[in-house]
Protein backbone atom coordinates (compact mmCIF):
# COMPACT_ATOMS: atom_id res chain seq x y z
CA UNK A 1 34.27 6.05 -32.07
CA UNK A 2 30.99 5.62 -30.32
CA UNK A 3 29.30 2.79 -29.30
CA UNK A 4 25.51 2.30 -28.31
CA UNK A 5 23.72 -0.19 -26.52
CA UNK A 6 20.61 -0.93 -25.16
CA UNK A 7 19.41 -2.68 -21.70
CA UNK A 8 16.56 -3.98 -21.25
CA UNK A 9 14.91 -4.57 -17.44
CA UNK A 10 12.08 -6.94 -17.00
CA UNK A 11 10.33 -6.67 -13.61
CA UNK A 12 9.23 -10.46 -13.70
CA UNK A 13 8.13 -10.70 -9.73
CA UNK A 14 4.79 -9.65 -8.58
CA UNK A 15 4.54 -6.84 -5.76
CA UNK A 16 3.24 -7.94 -2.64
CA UNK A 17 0.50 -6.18 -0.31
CA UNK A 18 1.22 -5.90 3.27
CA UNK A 19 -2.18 -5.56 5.13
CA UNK A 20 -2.94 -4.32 8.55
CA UNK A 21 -4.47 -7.10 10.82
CA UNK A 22 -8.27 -7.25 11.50
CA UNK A 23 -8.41 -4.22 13.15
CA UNK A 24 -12.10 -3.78 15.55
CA UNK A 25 -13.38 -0.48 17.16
CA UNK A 26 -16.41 0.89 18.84
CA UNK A 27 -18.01 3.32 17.37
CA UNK A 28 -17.28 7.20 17.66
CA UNK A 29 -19.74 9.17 20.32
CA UNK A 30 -22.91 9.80 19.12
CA UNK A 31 -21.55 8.29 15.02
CA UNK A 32 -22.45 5.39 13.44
CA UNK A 33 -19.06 4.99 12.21
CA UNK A 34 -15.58 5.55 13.57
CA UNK A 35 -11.83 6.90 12.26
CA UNK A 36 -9.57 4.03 12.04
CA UNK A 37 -6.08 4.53 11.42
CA UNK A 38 -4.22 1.87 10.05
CA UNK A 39 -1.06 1.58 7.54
CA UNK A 40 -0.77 -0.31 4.22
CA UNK A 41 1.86 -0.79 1.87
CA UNK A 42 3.00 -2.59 -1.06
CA UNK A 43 6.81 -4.11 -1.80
CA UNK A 44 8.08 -5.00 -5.10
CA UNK A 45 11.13 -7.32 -3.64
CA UNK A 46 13.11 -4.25 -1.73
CA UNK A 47 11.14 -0.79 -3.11
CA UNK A 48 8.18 -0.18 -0.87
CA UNK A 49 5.37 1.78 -2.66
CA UNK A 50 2.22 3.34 -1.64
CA UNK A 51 -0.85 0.97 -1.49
CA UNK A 52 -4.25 2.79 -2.27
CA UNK A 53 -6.70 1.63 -0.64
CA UNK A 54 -10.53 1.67 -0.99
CA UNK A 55 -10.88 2.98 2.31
CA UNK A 56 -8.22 6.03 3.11
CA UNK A 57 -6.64 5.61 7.00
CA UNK A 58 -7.86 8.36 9.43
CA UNK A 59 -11.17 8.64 7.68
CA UNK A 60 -14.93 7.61 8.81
């Protein structure tokens, strides 16, 4: 005898960004710009995922 059944999961809950803070810097020597590092991450109640960003952390 076999028997076959099928569950169905319904993610129902929104993730939720963390953001950094306001983060302010001078600018890099002789740059009109400077690298900022900074972390950014997403949570969907318990599973942390990665957040992309427009701007990537480490960059200019």
């Amino acid at each position: 005898m076999t028997c076959i059944q099928t569950i169905t999961v319904q993610d129902v809950d929104d993730p939720i960004a963390i953001c950094p803070s306001d983060i302010t810097v001078p600018n890099d020597l002789g740059i009109c710009g400077a690298t900022v590092n900074y972390a950014a991450e997403a949570t969907d109640f318990g599973h942390f995922q990665d957040l992309k960003t427009l701007w990537v952390s480490g960059s200019s």
